[in-house]
Protein backbone atom coordinates (compact mmCIF):
# COMPACT_ATOMS: atom_id res chain seq x y z
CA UNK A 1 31.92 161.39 22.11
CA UNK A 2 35.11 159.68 21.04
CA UNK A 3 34.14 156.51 19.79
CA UNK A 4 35.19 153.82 16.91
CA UNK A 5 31.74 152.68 15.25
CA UNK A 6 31.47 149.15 13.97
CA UNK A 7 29.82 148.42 10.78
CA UNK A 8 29.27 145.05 9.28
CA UNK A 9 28.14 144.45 5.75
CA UNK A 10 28.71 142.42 2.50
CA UNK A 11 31.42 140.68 3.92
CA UNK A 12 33.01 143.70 5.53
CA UNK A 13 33.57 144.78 9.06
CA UNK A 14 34.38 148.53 9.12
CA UNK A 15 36.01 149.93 12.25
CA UNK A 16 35.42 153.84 11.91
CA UNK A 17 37.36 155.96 14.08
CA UNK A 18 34.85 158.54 14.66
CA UNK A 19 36.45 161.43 16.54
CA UNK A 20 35.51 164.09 13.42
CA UNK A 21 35.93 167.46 15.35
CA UNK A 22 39.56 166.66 16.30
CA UNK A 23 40.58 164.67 13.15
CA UNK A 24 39.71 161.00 14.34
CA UNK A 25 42.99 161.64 16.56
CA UNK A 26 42.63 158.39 18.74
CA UNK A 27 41.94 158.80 22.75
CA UNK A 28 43.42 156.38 25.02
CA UNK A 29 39.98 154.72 25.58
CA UNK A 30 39.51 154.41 21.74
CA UNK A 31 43.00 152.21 21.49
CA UNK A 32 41.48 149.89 24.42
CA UNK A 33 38.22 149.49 22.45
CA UNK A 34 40.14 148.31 19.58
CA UNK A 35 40.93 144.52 20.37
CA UNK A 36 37.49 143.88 21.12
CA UNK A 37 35.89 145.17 17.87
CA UNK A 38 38.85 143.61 15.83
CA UNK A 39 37.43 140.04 18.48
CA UNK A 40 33.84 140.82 16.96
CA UNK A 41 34.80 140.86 13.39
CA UNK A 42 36.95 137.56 14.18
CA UNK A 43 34.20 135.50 15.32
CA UNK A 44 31.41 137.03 12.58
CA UNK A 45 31.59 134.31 9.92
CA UNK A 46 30.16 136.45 7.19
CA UNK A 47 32.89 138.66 8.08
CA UNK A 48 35.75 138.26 5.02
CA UNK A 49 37.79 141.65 5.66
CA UNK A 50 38.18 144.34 8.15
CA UNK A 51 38.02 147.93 7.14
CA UNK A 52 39.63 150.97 9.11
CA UNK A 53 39.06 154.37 8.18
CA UNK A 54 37.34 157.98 9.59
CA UNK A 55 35.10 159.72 9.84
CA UNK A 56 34.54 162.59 7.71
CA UNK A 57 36.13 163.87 4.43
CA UNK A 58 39.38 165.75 6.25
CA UNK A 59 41.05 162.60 8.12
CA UNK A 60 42.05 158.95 8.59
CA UNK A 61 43.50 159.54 11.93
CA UNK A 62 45.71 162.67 13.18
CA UNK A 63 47.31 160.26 15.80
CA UNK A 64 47.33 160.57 19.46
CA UNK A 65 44.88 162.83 20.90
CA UNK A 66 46.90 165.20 22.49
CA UNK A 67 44.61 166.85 25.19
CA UNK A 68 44.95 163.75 27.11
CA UNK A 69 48.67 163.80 27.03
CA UNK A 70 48.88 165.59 30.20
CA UNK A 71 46.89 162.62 31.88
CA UNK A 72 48.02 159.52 29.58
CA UNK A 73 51.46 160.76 28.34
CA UNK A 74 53.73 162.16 31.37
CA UNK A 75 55.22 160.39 34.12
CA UNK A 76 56.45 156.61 33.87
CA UNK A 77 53.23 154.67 34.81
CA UNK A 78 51.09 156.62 32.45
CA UNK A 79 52.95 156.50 29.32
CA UNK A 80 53.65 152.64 30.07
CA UNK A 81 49.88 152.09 29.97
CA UNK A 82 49.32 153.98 27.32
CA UNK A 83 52.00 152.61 24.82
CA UNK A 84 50.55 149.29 25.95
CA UNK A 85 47.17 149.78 24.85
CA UNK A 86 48.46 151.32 21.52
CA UNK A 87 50.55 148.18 21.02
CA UNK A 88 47.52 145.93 22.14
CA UNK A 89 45.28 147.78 19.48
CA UNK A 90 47.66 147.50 16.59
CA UNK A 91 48.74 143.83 17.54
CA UNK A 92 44.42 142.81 17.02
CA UNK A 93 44.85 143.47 13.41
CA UNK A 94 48.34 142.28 12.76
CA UNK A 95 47.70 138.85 14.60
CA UNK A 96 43.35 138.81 13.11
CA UNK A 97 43.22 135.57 10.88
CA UNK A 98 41.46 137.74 8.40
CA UNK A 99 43.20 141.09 6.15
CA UNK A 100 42.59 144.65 7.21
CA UNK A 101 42.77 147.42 5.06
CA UNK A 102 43.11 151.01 6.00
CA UNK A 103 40.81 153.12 3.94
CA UNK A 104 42.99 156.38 4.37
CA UNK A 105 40.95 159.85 3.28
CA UNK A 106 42.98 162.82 4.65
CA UNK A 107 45.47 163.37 7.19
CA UNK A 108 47.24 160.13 8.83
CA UNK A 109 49.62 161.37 10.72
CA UNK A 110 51.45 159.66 13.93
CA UNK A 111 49.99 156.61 15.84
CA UNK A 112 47.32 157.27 12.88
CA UNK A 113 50.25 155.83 10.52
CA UNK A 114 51.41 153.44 12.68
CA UNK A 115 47.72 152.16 13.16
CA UNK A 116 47.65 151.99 9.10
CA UNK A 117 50.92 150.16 9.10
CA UNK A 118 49.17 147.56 11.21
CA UNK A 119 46.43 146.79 8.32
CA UNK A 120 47.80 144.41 5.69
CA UNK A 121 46.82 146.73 3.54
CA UNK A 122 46.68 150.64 3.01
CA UNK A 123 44.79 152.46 0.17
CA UNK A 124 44.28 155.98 -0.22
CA UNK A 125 42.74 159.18 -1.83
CA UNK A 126 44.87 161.15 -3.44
CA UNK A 127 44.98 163.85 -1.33
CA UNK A 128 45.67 162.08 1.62
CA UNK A 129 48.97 163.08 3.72
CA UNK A 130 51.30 160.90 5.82
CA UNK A 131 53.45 161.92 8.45
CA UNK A 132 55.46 160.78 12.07
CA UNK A 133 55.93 163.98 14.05
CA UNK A 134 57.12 162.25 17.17
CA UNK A 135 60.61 163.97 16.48
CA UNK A 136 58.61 167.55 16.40
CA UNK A 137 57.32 166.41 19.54
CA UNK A 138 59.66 164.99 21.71
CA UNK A 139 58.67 161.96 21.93
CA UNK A 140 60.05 158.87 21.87
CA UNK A 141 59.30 155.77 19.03
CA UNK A 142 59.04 152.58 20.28
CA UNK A 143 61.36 149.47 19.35
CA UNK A 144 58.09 147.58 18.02
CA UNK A 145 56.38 150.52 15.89
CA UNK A 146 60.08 151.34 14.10
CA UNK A 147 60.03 147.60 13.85
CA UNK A 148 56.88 147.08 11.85
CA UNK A 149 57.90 150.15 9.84
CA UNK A 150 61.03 148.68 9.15
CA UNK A 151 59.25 145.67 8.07
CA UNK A 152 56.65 147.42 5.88
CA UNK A 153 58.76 150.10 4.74
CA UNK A 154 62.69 149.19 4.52
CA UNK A 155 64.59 151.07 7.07
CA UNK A 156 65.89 153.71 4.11
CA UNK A 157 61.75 154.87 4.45
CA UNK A 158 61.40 154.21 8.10
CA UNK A 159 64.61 156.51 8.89
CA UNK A 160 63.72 159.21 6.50
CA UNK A 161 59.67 159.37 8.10
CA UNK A 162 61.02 159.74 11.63
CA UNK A 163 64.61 161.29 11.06
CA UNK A 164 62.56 163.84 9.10
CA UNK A 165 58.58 164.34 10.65
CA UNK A 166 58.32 165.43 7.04
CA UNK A 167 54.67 165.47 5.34
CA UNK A 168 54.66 162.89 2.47
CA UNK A 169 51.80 163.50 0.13
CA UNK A 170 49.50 160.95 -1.75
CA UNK A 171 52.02 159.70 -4.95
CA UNK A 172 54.55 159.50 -2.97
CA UNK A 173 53.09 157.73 -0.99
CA UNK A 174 52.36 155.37 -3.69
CA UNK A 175 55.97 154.68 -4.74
CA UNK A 176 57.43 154.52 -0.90
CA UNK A 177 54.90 152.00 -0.41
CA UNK A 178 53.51 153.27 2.13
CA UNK A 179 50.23 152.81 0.00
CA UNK A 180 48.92 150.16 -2.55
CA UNK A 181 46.53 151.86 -4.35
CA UNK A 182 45.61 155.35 -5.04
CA UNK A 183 42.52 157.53 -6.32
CA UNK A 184 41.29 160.81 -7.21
CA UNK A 185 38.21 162.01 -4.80
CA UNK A 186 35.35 161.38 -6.84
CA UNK A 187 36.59 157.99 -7.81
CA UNK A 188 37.91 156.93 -4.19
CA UNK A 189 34.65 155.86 -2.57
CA UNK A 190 33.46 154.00 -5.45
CA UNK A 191 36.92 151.93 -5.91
CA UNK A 192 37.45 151.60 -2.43
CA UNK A 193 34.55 150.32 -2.21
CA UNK A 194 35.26 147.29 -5.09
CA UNK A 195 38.76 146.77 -4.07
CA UNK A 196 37.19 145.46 -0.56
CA UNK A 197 34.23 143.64 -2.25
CA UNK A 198 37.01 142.05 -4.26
CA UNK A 199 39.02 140.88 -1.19
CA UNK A 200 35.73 139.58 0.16
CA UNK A 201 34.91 137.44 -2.58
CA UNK A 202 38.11 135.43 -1.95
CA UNK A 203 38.08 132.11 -0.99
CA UNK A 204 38.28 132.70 3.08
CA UNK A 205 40.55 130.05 3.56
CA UNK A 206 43.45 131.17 1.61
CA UNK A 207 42.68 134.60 3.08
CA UNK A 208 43.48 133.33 6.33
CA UNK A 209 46.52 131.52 4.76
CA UNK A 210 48.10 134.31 3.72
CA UNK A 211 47.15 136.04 6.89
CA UNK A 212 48.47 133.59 9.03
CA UNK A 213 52.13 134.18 6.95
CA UNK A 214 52.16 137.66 6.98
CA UNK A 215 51.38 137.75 10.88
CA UNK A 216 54.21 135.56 11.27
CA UNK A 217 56.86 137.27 9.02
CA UNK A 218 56.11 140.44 11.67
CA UNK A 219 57.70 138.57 14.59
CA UNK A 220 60.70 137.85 15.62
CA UNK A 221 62.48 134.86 13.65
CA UNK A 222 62.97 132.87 16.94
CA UNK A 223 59.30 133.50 17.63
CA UNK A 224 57.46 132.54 14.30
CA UNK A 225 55.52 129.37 13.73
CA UNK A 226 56.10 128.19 10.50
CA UNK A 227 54.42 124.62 11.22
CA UNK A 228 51.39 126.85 12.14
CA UNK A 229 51.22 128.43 8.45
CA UNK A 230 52.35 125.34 6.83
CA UNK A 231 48.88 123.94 8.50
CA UNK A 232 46.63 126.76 6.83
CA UNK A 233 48.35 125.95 3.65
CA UNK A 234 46.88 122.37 3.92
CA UNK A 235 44.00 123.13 4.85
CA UNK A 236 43.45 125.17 1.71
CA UNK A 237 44.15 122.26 -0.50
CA UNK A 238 41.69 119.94 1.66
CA UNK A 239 38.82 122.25 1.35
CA UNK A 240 35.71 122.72 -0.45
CA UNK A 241 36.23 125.78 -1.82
CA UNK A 242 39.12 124.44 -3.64
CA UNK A 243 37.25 122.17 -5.75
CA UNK A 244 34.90 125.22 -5.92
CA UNK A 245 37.00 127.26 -7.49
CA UNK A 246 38.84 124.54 -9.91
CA UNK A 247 34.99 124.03 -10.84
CA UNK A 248 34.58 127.73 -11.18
CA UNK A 249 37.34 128.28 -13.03
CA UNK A 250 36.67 125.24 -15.47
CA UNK A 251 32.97 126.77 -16.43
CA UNK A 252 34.04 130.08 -16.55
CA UNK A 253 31.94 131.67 -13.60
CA UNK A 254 32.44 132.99 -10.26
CA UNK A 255 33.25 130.78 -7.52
CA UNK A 256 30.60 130.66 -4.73
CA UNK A 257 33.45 129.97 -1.66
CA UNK A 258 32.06 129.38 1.63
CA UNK A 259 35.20 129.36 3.80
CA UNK A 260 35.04 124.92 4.29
């Protein structure tokens, strides 16, 4: 069964999109699950970062699933609901107060990609592939996904991924920016791994900060709340874990931040 599993642990919620047989290509019902688990790792206060990734060694996400196209994707009312809960799914981790990164091993191709481009972050084995195929397809991109590319991505990169539907392998990858980071297979569990337990061991508050600035960057100029960010920002110098980590710093040890 089509399913994304939730796994919480050291500070890390993992969302893994666990649809192995068919590439963790995401069903309409996975998209609607999405907000909720992205809720659940929102209100876990252990919970530092949220993780995305698949199941499996062969994919990240292949995109849509395409048997349910002729169900979800033809005729007006269909596709309507279906873009909706795509755009509901991928709004949970843009607007989450706390960073997602997409652990990418394998294909990411489509809405796969454009649920990547949703994470703050994207990091990758080096095999991994990246492609939009909607112009292979027929179908049409929506305003807010070329949007969010164009925002990631520069819209030199965001034309030439869906002007194109060409396959962009792992280093290039890496210098369109489409990823951060970058490893060989036996390595990429392993620094995956510590490149999350490093975000974790942030202080939380300037997590949510930054967050709260990059979330509001990805709207509309009339729309963003800059008061709102300029709040967090305050709130970062109020805290305790400020004078934590001054202390920290100061003694030479790890800070021990608690998020207050």
């Amino acid at each position: 069964m089509a399913e994304i599993r939730y796994e919480a642990a050291a500070g890390v919620a993992t969302l893994v999109l666990d649809q192995p047989d068919r590439l963790n290509a995401m069903t309409f019902e996975m998209w609607q699950a999405l907000p909720a688990l992205v809720a659940r790792a929102e209100a876990d206060t252990t919970v530092r970062v949220i993780a995305v990734t698949g199941a499996g060694e062969r994919a990240f996400c292949a995109g849509a699933d395409i048997s349910q196209f002729g169900d979800r994707r033809e005729g007006r009312d269909a596709i309507a609901a279906y873009d909706a809960a795509y755009a509901r799914g991928c709004a949970a981790l843009v607007e989450s107060s706390k960073p997602s990164v997409a652990v990418i091993g394998g294909i990411c191709f489509g809405g796969g990609l454009g649920l990547a481009m949703s994470c703050d972050l994207r990091i990758a084995r080096a095999d991994s592939r990246f492609r939009i195929p909607a112009a292979r397809l027929g179908l049409g991109y929506a305003y807010e996904g070329v949007r969010l590319l164009v925002t990631k991505l520069g819209p030199s990169v965001t034309a030439d991924l869906l002007l194109s539907a060409r396959i962009v392998a792992g280093e290039e990858a890496l210098s369109l920016g489409i990823v951060s980071a970058l490893w060989e297979a036996e390595r990429f569990g392993t620094e995956s791994a510590a490149y999350l337990a490093r975000i974790a061991g942030n202080a939380p508050l300037t997590l949510k900060a930054v967050k709260r600035a990059l979330a509001e960057l990805a709207r509309p100029e009339k729309d963003r709340d800059v008061a709102g960010v300029r709040a967090t920002v305050e709130a970062c110098f109020e805290s305790a874990d400020y004078r934590e980590g001054r202390l920290a710093f100061g003694e030479k040890r790890e800070p021990a931040f608690r998020g207050e």
